[in-house]
Protein backbone atom coordinates (compact mmCIF):
# COMPACT_ATOMS: atom_id res chain seq x y z
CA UNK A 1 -81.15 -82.61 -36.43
CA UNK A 2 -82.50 -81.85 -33.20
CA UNK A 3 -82.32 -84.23 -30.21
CA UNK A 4 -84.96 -86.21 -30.84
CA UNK A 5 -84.43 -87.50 -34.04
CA UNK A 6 -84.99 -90.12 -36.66
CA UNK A 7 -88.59 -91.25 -35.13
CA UNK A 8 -89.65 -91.66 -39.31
CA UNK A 9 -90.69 -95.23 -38.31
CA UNK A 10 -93.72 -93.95 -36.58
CA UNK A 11 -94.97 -92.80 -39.57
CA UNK A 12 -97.30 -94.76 -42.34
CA UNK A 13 -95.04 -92.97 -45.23
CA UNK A 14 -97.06 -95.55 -47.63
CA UNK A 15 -100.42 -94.76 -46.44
CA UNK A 16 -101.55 -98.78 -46.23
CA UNK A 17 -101.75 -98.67 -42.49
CA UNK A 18 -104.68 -97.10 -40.63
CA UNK A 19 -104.69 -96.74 -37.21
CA UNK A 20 -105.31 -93.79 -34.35
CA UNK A 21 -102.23 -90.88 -34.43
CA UNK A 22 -102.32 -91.56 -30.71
CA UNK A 23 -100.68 -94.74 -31.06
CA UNK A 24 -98.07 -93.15 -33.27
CA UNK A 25 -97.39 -90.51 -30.69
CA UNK A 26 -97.08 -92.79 -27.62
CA UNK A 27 -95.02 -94.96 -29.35
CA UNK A 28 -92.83 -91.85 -30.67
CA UNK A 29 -92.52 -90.52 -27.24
CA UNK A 30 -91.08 -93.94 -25.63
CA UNK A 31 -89.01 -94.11 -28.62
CA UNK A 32 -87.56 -91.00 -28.80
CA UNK A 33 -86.91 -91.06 -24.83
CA UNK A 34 -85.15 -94.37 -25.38
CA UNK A 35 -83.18 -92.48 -28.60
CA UNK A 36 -81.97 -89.33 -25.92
CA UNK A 37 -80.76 -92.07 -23.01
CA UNK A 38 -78.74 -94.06 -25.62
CA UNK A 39 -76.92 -90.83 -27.18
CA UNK A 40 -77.05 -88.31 -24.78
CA UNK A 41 -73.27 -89.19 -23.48
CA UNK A 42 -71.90 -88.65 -27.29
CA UNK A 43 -73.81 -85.30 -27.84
CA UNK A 44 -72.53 -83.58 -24.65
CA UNK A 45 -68.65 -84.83 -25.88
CA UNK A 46 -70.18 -83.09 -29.28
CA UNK A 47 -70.93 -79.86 -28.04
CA UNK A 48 -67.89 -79.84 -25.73
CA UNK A 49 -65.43 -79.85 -28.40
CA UNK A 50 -67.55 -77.37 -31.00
CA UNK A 51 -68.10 -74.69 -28.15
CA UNK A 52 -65.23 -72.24 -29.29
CA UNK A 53 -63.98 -71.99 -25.79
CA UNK A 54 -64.09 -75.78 -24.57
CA UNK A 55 -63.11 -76.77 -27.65
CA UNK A 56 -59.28 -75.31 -26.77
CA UNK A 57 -59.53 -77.87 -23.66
CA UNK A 58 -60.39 -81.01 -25.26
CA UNK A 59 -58.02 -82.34 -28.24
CA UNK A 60 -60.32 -84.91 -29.58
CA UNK A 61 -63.85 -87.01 -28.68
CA UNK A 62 -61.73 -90.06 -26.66
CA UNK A 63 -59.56 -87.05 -24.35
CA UNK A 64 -62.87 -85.54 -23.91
CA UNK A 65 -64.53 -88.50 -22.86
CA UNK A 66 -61.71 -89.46 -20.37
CA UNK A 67 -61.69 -86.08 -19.08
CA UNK A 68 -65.26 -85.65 -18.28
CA UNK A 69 -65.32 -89.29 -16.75
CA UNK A 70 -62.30 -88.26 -14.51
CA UNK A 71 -63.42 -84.69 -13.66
CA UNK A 72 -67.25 -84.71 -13.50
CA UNK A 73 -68.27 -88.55 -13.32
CA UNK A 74 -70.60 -90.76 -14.68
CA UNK A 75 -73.20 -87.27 -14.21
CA UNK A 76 -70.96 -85.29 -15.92
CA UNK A 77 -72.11 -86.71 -19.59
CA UNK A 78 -75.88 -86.30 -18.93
CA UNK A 79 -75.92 -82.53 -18.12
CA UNK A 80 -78.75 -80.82 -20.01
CA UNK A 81 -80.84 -84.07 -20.72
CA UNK A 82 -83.82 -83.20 -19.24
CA UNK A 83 -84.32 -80.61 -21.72
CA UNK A 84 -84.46 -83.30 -24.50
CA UNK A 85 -86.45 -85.92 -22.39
CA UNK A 86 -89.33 -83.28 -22.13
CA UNK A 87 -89.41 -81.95 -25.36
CA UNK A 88 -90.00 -85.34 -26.76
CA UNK A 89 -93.76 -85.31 -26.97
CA UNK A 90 -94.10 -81.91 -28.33
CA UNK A 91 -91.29 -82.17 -30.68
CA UNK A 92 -92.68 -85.80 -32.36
CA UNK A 93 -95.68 -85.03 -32.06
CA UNK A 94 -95.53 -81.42 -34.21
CA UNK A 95 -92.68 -83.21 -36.29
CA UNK A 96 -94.88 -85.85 -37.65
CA UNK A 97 -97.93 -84.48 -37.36
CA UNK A 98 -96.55 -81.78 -40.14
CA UNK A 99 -94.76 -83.85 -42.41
CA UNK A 100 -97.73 -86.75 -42.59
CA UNK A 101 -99.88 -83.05 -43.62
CA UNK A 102 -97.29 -82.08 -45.96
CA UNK A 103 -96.97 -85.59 -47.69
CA UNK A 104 -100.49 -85.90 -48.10
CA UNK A 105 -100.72 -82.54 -49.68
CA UNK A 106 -97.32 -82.96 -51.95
CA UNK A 107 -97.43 -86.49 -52.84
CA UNK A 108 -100.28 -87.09 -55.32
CA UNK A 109 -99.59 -90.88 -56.55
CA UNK A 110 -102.39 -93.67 -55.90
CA UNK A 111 -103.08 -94.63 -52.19
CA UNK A 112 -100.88 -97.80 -51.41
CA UNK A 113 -98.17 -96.92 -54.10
CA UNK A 114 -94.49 -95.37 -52.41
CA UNK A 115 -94.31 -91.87 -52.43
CA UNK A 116 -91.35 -90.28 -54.64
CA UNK A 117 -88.04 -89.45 -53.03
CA UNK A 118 -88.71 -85.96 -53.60
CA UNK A 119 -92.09 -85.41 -52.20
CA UNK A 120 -90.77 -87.20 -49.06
CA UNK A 121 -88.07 -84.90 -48.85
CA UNK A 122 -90.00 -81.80 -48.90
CA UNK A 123 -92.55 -83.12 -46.51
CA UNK A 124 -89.48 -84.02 -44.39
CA UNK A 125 -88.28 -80.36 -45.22
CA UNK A 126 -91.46 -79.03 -44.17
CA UNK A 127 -91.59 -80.30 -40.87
CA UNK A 128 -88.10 -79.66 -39.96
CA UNK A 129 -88.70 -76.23 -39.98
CA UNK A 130 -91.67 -76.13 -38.44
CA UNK A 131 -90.18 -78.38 -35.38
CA UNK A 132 -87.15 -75.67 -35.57
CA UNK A 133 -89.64 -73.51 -33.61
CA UNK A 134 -89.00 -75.55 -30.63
CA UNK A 135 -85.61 -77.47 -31.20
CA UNK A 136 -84.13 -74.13 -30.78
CA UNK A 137 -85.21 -73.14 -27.25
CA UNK A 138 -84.66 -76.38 -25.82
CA UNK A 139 -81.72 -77.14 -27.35
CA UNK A 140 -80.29 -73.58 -25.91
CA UNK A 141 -81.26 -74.99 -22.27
CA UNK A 142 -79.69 -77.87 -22.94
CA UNK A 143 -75.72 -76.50 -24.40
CA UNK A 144 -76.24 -74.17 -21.58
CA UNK A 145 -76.28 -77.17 -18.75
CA UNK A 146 -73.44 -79.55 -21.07
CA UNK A 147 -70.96 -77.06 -21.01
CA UNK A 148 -70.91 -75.75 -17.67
CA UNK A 149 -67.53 -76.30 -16.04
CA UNK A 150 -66.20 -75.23 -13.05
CA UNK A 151 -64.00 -72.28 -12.96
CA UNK A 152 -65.29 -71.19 -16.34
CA UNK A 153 -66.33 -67.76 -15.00
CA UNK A 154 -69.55 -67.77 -16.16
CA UNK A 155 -72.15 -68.28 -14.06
CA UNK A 156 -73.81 -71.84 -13.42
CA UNK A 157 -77.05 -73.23 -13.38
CA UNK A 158 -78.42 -75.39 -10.34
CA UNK A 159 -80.97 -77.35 -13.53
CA UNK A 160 -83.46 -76.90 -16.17
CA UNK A 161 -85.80 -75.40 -14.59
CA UNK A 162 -83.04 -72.51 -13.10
CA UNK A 163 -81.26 -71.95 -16.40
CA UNK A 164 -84.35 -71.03 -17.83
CA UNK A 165 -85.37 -68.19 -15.36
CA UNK A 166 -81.94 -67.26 -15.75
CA UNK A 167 -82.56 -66.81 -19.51
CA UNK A 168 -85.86 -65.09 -19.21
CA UNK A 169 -84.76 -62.49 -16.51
CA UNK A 170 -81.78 -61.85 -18.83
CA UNK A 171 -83.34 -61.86 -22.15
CA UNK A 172 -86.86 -62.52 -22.04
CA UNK A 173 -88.86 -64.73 -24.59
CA UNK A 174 -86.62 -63.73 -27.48
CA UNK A 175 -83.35 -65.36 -25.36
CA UNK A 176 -84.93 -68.88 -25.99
CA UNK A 177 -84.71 -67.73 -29.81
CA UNK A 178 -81.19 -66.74 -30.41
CA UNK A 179 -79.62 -68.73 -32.73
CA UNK A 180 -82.87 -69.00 -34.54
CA UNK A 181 -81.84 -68.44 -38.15
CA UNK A 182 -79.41 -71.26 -38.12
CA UNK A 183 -81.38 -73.42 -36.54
CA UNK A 184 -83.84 -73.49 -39.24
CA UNK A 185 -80.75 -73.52 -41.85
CA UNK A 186 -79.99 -76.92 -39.89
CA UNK A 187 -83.02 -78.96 -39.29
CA UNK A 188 -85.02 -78.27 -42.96
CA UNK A 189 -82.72 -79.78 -45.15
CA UNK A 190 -81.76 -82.24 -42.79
CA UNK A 191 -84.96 -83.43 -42.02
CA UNK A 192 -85.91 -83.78 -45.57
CA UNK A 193 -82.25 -85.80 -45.98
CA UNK A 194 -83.24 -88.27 -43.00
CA UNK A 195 -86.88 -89.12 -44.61
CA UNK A 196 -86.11 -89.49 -47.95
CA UNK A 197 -82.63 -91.52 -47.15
CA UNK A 198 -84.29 -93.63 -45.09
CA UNK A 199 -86.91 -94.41 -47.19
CA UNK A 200 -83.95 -95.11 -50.07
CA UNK A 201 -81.68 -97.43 -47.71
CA UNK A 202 -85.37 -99.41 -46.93
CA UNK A 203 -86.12 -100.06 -50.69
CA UNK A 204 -82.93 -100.96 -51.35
CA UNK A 205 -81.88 -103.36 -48.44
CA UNK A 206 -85.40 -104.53 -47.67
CA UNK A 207 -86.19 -107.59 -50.16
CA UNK A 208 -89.97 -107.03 -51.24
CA UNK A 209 -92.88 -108.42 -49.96
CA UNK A 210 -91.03 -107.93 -45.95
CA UNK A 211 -92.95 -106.33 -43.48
CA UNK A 212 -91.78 -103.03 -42.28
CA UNK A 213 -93.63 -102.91 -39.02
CA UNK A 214 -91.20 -105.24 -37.24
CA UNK A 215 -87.26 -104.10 -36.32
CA UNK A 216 -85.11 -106.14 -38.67
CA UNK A 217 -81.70 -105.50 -39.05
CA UNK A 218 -81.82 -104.18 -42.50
CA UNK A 219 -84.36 -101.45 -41.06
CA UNK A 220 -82.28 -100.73 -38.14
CA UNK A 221 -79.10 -100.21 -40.37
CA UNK A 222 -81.38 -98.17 -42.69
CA UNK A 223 -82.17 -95.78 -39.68
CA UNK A 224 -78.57 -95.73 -38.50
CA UNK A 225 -77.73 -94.81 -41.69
CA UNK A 226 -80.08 -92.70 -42.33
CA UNK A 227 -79.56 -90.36 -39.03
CA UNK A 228 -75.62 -90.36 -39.95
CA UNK A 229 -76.67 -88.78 -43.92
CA UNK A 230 -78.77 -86.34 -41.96
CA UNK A 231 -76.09 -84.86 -39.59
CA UNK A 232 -73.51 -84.63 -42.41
CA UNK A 233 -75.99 -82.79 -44.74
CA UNK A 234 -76.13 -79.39 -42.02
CA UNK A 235 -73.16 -80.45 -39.96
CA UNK A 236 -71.86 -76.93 -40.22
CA UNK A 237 -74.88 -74.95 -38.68
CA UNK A 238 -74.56 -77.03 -36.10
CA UNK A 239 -71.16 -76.11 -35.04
CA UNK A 240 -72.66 -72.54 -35.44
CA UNK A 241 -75.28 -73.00 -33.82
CA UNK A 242 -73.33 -74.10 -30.73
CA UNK A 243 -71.28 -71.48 -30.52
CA UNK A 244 -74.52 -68.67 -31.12
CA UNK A 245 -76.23 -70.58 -28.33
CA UNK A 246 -73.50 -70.41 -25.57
CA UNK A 247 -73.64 -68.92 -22.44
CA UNK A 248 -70.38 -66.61 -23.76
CA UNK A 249 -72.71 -64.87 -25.87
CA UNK A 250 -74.81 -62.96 -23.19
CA UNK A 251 -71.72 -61.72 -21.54
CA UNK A 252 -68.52 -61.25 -23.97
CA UNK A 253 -70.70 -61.90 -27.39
CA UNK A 254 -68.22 -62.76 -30.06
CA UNK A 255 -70.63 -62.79 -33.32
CA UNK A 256 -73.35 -60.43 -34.70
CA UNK A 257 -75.06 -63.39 -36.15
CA UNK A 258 -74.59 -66.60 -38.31
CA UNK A 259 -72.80 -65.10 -41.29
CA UNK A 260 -70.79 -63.58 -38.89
CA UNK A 261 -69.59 -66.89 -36.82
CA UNK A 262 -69.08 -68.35 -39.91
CA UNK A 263 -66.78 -65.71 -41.11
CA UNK A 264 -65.06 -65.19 -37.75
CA UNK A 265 -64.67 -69.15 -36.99
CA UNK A 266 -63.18 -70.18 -40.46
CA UNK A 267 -60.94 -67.02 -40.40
CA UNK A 268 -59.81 -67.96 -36.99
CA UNK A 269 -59.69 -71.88 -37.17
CA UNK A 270 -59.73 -72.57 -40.78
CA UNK A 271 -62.38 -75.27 -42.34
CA UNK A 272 -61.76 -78.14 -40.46
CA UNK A 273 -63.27 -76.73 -37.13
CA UNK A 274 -66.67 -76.69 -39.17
CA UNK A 275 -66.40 -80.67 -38.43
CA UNK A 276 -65.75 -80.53 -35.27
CA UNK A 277 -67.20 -83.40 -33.29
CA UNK A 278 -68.03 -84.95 -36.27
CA UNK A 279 -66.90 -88.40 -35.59
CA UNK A 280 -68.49 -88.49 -32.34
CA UNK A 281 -71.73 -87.31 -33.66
CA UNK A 282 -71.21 -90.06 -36.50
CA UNK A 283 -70.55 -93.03 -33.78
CA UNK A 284 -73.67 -91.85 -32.02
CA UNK A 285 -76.10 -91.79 -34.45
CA UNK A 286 -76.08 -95.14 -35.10
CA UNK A 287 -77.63 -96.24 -32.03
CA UNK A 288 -79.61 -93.49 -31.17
CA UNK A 289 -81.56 -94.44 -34.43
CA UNK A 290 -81.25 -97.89 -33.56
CA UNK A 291 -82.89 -97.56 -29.74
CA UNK A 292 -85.23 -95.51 -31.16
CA UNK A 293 -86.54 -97.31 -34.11
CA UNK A 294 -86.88 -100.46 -31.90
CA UNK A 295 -88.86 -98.76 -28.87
CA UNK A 296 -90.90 -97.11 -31.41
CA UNK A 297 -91.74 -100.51 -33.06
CA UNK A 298 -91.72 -102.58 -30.33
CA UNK A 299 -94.64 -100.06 -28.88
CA UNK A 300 -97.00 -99.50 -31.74
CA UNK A 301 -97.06 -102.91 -32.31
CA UNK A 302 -97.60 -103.86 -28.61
CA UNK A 303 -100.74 -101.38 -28.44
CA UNK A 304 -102.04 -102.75 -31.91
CA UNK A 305 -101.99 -105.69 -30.40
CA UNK A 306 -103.39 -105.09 -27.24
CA UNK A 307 -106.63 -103.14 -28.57
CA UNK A 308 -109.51 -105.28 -27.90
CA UNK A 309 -110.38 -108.03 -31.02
CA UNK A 310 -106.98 -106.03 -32.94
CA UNK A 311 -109.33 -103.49 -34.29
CA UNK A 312 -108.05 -100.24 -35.70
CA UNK A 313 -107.15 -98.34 -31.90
């Protein structure tokens, strides 16, 4: 899943709410901001220990942690996140715009009866490749700024805004795209997997007749949960990913492609490496889902309640 993830509680999946998409998107944007601070820290340690050369420094997600606190500081885990932070509006705004089109066009049950598993999957599907368009240029920007280290002999960027020029004068347009094919590989299925588990872990561990518009527990453990089944779904295109996006590429390129890193890398390191990072991705999940889903709540229902006499904003 891309960075800004799990934001499914924005969306009327049952169709018995009506209210303006603007209030949806506000409320996505603050949430998903809120879901990129909390997480951030645990995705650079990710990327740190799938990049194929950083991955030989750090043994395991606590040594990476200490090492980056000792050698970089407290800055040293939030490299790369304004890349997320401004993405967040386009990215939830595309990502649910799309999959509320593509349930409304799959599902054909009765309006205010729950959709089936499988047409929320596919919507879910459907929009994670059509947000894949954009996860995968601003998630290169943002593996480019985590795994800088000094001494690497590559060359370093001063910020967003100068590892992107870099990329363009070395690349052009198509440089934002590389890793493309496995970035779609990643977020379709696993975009359909976060939806429709969600959706599952709700109707099971919300009793009926309990409002879904206000953060519970059982709906925040349903979104942790949720986010966690969507990682391990695509887990390995992500570690694939990584290593297509890094900077090594441009200047000593190591693979021809996807099938080719995947080859290579399990020839070279055997399965396991396909999981690398896993646990931290696991532990951070959970409360990136969790800060998100209660932003994203708290906001829609603080502008629902704010329009004048509560009518539909």
């Amino acid at each position: 899943m891309s960075e800004i993830e799990a934001n499914v509680f924005t969306v009327d999946i049952h169709g018995e709410v009506d209210v303006h998409p603007a209030v949806d998107f506000v409320a996505g944007v603050f949430g998903g901001c809120a879901g990129v601070l909390a997480g951030h820290p645990l995705d650079t340690i990710k990327v740190r220990l799938q990049d194929a050369n950083l991955g030989a420094i750090y043994r395991n997600p606590l040594n990476t942690f200490i090492r980056i606190a000792k050698e970089e500081g407290p800055q040293g885990f939030y490299k790369g996140m304004a890349s997320p932070i401004v993405g967040v509006a386009v990215i939830n705004s595309l990502l649910f715009g799309v999959y509320g089109w593509a349930l409304r066009h799959i599902e054909k049950s009765p309006r205010g009866t729950d959709p089936s598993l499988r047409s929320i999957y596919l919507a879910g599907s459907v929009s994670g490749f059509v947000n894949s368009f954009v996860a995968c240029p601003m998630e290169l920007v943002k593996i480019r700024l985590q795994n800088q280290v000094a001494n690497s002999g590559y060359p370093l960027y001063r910020g967003p805004v100068d590892c992107i020029r870099q990329i363009y004068q070395r690349a052009g347009i198509g440089g934002f795209y590389r890793a493309m094919h496995c970035t779609m590989w990643r977020e379709t299925p696993s975009y359909g997997a976060y939806f429709a588990s969600y959706e599952l872990l709700c109707r099971k561990l919300v009793p009926a007749g309990t409002p879904t518009n206000v953060p519970t527990p059982a709906l925040l453990v349903a979104g942790g949960l949720a986010g966690v089944v969507a990682w391990l779904v695509t887990y390995p295109f992500d570690v694939v990913k990584t290593r297509l996006q890094s900077v090594q590429q441009d200047f000593n390129p190591q693979y021809r492609g996807m099938a080719d890193c995947f080859v290579k890398t399990y020839g070279r390191e055997g399965i396991r490496v396909f999981f690398s990072g896993m646990s931290a991705t696991a532990i951070r999940a959970f409360p990136t889902n969790a800060a998100t889903f209660y932003t994203v709540v708290w906001v829609r229902n603080h502008m629902l309640n704010s329009a004048p006499n509560k009518q539909k904003v």
